[in-house]
PDB file of N, CA and C in Angstrom:
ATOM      1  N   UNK A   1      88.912 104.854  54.909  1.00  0.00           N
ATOM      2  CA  UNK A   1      88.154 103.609  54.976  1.00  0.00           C
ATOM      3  C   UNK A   1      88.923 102.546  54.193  1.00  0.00           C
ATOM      4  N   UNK A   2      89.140 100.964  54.557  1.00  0.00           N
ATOM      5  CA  UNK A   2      89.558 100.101  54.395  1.00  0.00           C
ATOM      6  C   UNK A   2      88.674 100.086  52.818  1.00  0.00           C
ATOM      7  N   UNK A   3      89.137  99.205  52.281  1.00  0.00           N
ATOM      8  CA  UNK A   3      88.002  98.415  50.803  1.00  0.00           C
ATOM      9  C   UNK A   3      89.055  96.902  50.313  1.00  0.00           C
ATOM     10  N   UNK A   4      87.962  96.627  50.923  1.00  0.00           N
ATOM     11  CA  UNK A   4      88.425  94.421  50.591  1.00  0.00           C
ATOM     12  C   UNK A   4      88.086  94.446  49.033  1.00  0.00           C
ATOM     13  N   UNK A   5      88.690  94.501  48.730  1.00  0.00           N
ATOM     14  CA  UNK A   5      88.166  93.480  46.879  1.00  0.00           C
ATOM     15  C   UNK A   5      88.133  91.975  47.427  1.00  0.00           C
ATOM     16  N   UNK A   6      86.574  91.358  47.486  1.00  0.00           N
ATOM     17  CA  UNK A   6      86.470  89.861  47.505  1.00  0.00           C
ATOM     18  C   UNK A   6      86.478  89.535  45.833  1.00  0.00           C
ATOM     19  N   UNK A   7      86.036  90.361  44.546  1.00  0.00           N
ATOM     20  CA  UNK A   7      84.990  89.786  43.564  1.00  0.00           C
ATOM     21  C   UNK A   7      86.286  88.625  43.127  1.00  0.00           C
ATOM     22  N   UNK A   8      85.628  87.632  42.461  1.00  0.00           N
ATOM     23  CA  UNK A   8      85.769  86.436  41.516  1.00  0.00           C
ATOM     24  C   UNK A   8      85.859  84.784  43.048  1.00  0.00           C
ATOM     25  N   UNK A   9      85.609  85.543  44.288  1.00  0.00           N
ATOM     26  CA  UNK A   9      85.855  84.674  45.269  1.00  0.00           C
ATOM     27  C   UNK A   9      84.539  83.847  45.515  1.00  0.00           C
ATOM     28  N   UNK A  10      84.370  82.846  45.562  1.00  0.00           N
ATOM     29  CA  UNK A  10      83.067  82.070  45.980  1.00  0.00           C
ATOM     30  C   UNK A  10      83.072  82.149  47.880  1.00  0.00           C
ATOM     31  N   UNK A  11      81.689  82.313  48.108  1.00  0.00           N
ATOM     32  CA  UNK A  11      81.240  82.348  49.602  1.00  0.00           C
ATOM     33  C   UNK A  11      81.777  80.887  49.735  1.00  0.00           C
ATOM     34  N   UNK A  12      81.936  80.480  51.391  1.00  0.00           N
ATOM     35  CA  UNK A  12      82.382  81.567  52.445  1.00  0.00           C
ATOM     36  C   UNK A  12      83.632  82.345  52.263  1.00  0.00           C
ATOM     37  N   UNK A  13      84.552  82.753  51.149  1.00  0.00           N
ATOM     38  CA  UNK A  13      85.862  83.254  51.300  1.00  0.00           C
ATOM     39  C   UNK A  13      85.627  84.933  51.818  1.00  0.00           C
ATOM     40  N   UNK A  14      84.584  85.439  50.844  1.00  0.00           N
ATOM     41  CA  UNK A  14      84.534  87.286  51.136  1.00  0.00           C
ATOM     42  C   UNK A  14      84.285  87.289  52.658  1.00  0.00           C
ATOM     43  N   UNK A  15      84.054  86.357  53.385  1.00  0.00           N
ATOM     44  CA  UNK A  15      83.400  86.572  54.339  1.00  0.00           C
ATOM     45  C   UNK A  15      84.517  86.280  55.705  1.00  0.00           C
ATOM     46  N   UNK A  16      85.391  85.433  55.356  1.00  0.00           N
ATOM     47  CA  UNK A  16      86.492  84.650  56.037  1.00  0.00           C
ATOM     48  C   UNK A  16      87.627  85.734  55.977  1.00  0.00           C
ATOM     49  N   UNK A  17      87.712  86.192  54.131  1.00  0.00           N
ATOM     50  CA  UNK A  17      88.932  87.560  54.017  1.00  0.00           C
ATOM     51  C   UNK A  17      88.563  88.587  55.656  1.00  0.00           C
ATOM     52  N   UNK A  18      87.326  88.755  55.348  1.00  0.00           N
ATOM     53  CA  UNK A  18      86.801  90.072  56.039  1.00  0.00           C
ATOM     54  C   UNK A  18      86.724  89.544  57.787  1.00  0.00           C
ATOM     55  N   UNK A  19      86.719  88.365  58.289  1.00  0.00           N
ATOM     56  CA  UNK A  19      87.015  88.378  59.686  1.00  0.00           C
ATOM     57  C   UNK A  19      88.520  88.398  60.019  1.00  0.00           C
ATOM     58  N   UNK A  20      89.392  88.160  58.873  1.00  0.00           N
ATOM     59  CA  UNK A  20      90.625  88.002  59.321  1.00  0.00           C
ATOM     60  C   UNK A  20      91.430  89.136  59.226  1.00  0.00           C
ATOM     61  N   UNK A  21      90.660  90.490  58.378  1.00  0.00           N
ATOM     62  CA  UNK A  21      90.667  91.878  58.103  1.00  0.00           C
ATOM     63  C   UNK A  21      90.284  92.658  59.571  1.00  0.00           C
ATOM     64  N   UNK A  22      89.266  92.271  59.966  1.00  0.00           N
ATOM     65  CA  UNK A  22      88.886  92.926  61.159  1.00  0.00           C
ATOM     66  C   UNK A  22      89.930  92.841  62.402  1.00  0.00           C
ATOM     67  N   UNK A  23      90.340  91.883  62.376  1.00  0.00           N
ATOM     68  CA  UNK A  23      91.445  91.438  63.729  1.00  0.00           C
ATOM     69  C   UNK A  23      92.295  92.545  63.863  1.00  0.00           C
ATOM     70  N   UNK A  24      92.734  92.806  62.176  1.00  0.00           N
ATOM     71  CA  UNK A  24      93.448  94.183  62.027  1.00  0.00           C
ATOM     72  C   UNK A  24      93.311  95.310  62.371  1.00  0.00           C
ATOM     73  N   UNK A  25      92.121  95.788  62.231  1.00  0.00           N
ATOM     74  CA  UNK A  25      91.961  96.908  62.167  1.00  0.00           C
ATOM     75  C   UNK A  25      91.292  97.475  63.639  1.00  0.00           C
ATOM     76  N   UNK A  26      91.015  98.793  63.798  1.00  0.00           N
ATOM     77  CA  UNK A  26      90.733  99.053  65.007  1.00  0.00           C
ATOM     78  C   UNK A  26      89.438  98.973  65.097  1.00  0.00           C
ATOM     79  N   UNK A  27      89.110  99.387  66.106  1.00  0.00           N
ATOM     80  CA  UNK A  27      87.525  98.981  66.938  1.00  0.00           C
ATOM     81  C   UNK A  27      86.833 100.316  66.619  1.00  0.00           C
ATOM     82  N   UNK A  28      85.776 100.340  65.775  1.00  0.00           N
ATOM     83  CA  UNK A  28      85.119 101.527  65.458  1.00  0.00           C
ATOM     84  C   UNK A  28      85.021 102.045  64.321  1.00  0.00           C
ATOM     85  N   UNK A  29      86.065 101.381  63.380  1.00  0.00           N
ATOM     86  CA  UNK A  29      86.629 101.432  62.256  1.00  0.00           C
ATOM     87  C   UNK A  29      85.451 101.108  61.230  1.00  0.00           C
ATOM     88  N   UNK A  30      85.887 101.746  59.701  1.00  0.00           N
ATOM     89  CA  UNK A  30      84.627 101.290  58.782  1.00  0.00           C
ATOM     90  C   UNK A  30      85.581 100.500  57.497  1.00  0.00           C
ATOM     91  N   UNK A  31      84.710  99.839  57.276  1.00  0.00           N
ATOM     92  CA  UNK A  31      85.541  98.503  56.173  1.00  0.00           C
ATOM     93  C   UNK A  31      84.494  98.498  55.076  1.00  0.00           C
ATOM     94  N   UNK A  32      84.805  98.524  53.759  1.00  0.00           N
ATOM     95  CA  UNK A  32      83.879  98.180  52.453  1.00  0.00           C
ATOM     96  C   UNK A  32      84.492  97.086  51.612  1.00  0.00           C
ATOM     97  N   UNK A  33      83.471  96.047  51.665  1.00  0.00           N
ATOM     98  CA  UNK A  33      83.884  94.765  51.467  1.00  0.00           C
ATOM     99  C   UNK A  33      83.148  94.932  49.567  1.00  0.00           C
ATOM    100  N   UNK A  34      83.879  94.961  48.754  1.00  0.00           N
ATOM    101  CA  UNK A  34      83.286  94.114  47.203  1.00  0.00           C
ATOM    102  C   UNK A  34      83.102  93.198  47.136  1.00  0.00           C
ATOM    103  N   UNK A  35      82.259  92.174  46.402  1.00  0.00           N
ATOM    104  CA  UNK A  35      82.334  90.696  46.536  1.00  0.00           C
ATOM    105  C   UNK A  35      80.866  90.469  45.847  1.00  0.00           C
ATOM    106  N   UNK A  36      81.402  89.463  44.454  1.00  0.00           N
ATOM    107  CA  UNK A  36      79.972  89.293  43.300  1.00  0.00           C
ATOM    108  C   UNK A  36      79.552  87.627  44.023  1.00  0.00           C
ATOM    109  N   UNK A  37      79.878  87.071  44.713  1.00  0.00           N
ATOM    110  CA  UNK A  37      79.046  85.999  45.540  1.00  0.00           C
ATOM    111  C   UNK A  37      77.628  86.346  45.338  1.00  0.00           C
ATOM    112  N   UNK A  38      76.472  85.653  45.039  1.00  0.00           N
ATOM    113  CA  UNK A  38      75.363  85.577  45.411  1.00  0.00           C
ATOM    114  C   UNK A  38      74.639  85.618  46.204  1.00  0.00           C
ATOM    115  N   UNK A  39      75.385  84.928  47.013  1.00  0.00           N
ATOM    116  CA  UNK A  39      74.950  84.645  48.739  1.00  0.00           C
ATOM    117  C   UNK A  39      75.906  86.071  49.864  1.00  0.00           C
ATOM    118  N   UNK A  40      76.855  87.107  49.179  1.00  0.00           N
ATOM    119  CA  UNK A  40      77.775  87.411  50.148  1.00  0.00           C
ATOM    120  C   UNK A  40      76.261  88.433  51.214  1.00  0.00           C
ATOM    121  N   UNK A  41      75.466  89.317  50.292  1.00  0.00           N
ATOM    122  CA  UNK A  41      74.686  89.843  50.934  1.00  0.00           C
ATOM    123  C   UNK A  41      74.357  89.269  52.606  1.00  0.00           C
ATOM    124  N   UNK A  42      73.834  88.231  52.517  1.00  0.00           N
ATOM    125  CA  UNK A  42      73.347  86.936  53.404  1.00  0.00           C
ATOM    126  C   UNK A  42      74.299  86.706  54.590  1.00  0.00           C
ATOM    127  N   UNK A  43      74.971  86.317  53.642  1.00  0.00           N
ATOM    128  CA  UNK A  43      76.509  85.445  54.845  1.00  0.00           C
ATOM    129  C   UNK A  43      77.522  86.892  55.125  1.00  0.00           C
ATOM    130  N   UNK A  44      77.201  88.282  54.294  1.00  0.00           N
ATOM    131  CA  UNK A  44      77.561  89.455  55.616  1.00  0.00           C
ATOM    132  C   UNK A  44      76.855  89.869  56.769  1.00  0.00           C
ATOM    133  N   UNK A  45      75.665  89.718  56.378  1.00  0.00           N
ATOM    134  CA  UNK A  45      74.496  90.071  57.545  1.00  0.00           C
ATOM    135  C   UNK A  45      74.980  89.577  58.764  1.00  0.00           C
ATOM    136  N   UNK A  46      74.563  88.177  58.459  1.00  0.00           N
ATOM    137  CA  UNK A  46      74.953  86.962  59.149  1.00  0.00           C
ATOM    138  C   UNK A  46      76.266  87.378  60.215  1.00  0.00           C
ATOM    139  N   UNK A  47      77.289  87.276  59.519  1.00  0.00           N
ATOM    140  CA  UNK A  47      78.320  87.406  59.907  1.00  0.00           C
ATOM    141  C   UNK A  47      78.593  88.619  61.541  1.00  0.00           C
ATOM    142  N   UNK A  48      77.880  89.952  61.040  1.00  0.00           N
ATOM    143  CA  UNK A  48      77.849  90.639  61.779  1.00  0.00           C
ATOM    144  C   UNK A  48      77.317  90.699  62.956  1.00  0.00           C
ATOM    145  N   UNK A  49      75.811  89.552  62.734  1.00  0.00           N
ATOM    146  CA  UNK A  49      75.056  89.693  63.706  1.00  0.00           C
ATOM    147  C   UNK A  49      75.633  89.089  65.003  1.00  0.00           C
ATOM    148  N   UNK A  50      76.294  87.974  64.208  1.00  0.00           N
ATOM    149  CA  UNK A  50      77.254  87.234  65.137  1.00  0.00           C
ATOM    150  C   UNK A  50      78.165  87.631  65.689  1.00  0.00           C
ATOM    151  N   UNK A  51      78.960  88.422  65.530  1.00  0.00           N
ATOM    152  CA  UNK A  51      80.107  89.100  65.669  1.00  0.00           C
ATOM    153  C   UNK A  51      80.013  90.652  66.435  1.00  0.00           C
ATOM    154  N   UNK A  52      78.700  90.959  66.313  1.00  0.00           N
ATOM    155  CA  UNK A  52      78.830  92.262  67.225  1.00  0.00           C
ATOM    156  C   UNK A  52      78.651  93.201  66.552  1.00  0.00           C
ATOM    157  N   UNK A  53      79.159  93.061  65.091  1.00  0.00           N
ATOM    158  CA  UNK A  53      79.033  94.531  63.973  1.00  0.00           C
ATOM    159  C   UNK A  53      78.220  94.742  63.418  1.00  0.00           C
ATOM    160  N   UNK A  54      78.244  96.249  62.512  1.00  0.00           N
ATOM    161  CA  UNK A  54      77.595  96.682  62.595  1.00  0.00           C
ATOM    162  C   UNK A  54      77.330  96.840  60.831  1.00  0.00           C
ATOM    163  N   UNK A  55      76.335  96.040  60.226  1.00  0.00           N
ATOM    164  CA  UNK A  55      76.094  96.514  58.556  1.00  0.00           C
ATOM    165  C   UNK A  55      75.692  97.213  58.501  1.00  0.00           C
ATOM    166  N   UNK A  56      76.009  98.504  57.894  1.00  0.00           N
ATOM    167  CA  UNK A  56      76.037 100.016  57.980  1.00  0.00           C
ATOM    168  C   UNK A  56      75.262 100.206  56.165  1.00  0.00           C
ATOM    169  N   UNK A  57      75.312  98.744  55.663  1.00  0.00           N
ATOM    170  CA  UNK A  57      74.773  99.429  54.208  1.00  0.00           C
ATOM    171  C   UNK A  57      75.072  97.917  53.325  1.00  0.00           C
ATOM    172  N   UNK A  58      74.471  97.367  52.468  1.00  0.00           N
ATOM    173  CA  UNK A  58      74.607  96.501  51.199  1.00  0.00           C
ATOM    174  C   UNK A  58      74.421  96.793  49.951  1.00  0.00           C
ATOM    175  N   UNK A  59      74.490  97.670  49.411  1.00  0.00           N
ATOM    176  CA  UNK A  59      74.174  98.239  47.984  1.00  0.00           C
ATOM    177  C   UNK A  59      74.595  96.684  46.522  1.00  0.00           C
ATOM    178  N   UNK A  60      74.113  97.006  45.840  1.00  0.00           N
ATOM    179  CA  UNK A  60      74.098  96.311  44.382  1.00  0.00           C
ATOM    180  C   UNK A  60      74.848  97.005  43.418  1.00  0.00           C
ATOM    181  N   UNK A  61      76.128  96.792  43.028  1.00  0.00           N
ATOM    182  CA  UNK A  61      76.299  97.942  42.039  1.00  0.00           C
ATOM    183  C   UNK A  61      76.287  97.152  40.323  1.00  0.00           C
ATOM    184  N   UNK A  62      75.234  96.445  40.546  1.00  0.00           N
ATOM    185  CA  UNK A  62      75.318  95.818  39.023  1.00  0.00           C
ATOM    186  C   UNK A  62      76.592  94.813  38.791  1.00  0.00           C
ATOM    187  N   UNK A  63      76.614  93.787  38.955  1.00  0.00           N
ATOM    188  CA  UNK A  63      77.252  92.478  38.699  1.00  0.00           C
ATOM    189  C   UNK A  63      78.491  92.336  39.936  1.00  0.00           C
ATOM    190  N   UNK A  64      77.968  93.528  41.609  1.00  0.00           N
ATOM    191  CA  UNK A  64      78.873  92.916  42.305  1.00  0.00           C
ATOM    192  C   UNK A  64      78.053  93.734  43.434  1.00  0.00           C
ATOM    193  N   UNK A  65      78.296  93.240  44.440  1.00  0.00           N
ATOM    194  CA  UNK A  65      77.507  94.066  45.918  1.00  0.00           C
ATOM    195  C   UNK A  65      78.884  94.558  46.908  1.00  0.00           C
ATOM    196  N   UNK A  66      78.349  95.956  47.151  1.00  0.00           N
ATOM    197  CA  UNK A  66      79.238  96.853  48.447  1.00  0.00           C
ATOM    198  C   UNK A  66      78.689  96.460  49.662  1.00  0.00           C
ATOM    199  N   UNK A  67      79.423  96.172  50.664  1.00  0.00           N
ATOM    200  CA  UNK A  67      79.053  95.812  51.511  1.00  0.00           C
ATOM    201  C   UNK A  67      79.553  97.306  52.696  1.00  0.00           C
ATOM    202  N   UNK A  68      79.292  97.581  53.255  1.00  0.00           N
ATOM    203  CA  UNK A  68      79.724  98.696  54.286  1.00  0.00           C
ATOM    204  C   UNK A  68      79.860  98.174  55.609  1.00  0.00           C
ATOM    205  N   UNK A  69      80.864  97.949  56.899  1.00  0.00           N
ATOM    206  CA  UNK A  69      80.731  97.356  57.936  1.00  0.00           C
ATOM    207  C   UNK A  69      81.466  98.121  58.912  1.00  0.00           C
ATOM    208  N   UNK A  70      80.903  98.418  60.411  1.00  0.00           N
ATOM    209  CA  UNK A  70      81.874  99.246  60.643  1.00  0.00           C
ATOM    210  C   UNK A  70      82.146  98.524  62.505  1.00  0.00           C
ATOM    211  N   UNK A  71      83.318  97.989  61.963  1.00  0.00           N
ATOM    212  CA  UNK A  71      84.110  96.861  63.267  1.00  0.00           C
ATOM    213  C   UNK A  71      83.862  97.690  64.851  1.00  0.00           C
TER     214      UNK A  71
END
């Protein structure tokens, strides 16, 4: 599995890293995005719904959120 380190990035960047990550990678594939944004929870959802994918999970791990996505 892929793992993006977004943390110290302000939204929209974790979110912009991670569409320009996907182009990469293959179709079916699972990606874990880090990223202490406030809003990244939100603007990953988002992101996916739009896009076709699939949020597989958002966890909190105390001063940063896992995001799980699988392209």
């Amino acid at each position: 599995m892929d793992i993006l380190d977004c943390r110290g990035m302000k939204c929209p960047q974790p979110v912009l890293k991670l569409a320009i990550k996907a182009r990469v990678i293959p179709a079916g594939s699972t990606i874990e995005i880090h990223a202490d944004c406030p809003s990244f929870p939100t603007d990953v959802s988002k992101w996916c719904q739009d896009n076709g994918k699939v949020l597989v999970s958002v966890v909190d791990r105390g001063g940063f959120n896992v995001a799980t996505v699988q392209l």
